[in-house]
Protein backbone atom coordinates (compact mmCIF):
# COMPACT_ATOMS: atom_id res chain seq x y z
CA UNK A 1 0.00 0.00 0.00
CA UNK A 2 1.49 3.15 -1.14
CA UNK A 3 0.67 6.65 -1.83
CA UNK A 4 2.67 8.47 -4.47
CA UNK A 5 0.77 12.04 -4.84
CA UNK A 6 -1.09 14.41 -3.42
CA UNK A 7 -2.33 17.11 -4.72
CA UNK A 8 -4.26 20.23 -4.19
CA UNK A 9 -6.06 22.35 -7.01
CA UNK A 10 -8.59 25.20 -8.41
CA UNK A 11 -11.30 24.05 -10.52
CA UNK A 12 -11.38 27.14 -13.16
CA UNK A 13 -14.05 27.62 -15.58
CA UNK A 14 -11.95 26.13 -18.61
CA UNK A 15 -8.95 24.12 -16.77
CA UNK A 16 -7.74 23.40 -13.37
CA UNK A 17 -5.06 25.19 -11.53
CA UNK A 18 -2.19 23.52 -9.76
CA UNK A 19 -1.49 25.37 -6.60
CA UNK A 20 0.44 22.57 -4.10
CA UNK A 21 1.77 18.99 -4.41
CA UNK A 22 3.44 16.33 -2.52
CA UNK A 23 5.16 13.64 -4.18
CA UNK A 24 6.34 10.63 -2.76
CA UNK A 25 8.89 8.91 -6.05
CA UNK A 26 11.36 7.02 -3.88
CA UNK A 27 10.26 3.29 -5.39
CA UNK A 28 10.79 4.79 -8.76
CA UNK A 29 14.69 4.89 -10.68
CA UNK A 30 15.96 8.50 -10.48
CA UNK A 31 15.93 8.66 -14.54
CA UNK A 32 11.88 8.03 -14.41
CA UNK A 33 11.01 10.36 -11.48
CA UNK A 34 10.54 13.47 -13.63
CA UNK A 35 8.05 11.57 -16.16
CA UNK A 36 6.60 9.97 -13.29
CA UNK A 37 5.63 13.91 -11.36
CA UNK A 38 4.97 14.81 -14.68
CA UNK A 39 2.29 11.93 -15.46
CA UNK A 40 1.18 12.36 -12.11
CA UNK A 41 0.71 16.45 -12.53
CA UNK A 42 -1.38 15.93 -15.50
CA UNK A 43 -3.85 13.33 -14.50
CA UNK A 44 -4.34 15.63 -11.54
CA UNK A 45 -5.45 18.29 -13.40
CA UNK A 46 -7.06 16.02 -16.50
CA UNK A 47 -9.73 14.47 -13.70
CA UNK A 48 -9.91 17.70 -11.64
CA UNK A 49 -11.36 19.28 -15.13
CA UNK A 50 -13.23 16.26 -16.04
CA UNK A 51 -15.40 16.28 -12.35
CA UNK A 52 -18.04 18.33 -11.88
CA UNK A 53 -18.74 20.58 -8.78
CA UNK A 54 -19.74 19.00 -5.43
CA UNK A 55 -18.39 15.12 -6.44
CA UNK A 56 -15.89 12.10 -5.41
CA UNK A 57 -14.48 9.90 -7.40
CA UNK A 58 -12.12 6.81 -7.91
CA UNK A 59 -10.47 6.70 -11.36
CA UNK A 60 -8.42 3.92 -12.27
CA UNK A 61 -5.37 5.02 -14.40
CA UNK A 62 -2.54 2.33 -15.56
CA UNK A 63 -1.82 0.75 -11.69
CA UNK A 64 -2.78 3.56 -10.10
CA UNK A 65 -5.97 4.14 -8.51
CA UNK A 66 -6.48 8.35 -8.63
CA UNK A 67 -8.80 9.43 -5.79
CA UNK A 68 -10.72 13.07 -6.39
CA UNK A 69 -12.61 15.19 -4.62
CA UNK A 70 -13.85 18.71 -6.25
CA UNK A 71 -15.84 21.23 -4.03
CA UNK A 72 -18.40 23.14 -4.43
CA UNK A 73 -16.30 26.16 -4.01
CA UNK A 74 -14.50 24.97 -7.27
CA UNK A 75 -11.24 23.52 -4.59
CA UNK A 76 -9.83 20.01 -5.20
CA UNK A 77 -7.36 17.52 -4.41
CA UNK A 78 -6.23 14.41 -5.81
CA UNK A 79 -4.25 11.08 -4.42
CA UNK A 80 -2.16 8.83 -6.35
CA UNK A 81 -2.42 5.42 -4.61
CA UNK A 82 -1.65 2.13 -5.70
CA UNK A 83 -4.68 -0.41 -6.35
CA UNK A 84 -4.38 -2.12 -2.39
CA UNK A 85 -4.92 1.33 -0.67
CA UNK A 86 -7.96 1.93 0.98
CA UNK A 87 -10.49 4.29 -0.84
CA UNK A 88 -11.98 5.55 2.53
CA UNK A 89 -8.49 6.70 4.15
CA UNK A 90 -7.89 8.82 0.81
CA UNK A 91 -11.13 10.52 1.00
CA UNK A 92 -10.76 10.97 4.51
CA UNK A 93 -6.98 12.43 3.65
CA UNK A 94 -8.66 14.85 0.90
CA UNK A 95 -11.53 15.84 3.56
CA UNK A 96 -8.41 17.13 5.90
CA UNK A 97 -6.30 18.45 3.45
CA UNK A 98 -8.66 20.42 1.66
CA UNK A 99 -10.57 21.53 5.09
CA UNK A 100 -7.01 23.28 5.96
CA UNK A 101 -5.79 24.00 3.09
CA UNK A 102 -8.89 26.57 2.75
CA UNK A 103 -8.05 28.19 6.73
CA UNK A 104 -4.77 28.47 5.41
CA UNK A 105 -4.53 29.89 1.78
CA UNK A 106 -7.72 32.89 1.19
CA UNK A 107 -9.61 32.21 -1.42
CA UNK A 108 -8.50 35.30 -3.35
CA UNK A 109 -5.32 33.06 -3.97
CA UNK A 110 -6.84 30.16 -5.56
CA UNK A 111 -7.88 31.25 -9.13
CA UNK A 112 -4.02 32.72 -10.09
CA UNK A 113 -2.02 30.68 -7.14
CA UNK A 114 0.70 28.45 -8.47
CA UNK A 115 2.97 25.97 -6.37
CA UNK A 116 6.07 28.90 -5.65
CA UNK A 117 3.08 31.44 -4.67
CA UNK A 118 0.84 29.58 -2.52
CA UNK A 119 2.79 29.32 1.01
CA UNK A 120 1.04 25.57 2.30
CA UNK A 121 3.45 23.13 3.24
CA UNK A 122 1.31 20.63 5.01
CA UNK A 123 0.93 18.29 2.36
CA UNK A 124 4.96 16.57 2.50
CA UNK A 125 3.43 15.81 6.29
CA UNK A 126 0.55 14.20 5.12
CA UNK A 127 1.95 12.11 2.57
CA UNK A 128 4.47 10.81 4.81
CA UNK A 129 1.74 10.04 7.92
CA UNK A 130 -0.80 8.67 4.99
CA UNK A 131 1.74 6.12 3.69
CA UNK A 132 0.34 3.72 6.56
CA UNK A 133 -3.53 3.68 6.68
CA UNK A 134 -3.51 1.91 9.66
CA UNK A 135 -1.51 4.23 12.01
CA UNK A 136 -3.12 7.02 10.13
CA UNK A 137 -6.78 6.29 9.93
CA UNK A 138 -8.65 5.53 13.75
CA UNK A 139 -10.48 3.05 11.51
CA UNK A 140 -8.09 1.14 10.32
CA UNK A 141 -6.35 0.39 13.13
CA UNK A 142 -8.95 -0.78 15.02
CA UNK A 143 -10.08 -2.84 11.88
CA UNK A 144 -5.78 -4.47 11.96
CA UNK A 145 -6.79 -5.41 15.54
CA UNK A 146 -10.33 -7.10 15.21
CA UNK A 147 -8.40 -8.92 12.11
CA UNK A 148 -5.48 -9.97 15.19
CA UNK A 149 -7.44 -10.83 17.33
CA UNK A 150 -10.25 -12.89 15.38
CA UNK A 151 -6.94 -15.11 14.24
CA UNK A 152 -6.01 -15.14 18.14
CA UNK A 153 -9.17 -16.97 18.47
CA UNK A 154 -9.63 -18.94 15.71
CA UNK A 155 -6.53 -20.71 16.80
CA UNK A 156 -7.41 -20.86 20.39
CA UNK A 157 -11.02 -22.40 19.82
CA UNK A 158 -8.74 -24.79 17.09
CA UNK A 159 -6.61 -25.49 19.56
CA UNK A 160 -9.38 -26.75 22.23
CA UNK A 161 -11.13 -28.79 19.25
């Protein structure tokens, strides 16, 4: 389970605006990283456009399962995950990042903000706490320990049989 992007963006009238990323490229060789951000930038932006107002969505691209959510105040974000990553921690993620990202950043930014303009640096945090759903996400954990502990059992009533 690994997440490789995040993203945050303005939903313009014609074409979405970058205005912060995150990148996490360290299981790719040095010589692809660029292409990699690159790929990653643009289907960003490419479902960010192609999502209307007020939605969520899961969009599977190559082996990479893309994860928006667009606002109703024309904000977005998008994950990169890998196929194995849980759909509900990366909305969850968006919900956060997007929900500080807009106490952060005024509005008046968001239209003509660009990655050296907007001053957010929250999201290298994030992708590094996200890469582990379970230590990340309350639900997930506890979900890892009903999984231990029905085995614990399992084995125990086994055991007695």
């Amino acid at each position: 389970m690994k997440l490789y992007s995040l993203s945050v963006l303005h939903k313009g009238a014609s074409k979405a605006n970058l205005l912060k990323a995150a990148y996490d490229l360290s299981s790719f060789s040095f010589f692809q990283r660029s292409s990699v951000q690159e790929f990653m930038t643009f289907t960003s932006s490419l479902i960010v456009e192609r999502s209307s107002h007020g939605s969520r969505a899961s969009v599977k691209e190559q082996e990479y399962l893309c994860h928006v959510y667009v606002r109703n105040d024309s904000l977005s974000a998008v994950v990169i995950a890998d196929n194995e990553y849980p759909s509900r921690v990366c909305f969850t993620l968006l919900d956060k990042v997007l929900d500080e990202f807009s106490k952060q950043v005024d509005r008046i930014d968001w239209p003509s903000g660009s990655p050296t303009t907007i001053n957010y640096t929250a999201l290298d945090g994030y992708l590094a706490k996200y890469q582990n759903p379970r230590e990340a996400d309350a639900m997930s954990k506890v979900q890892a320990e009903l999984d231990e502990t029905k085995i614990i059992l399992v084995s125990s009533v086994n055991y007695m049989i």
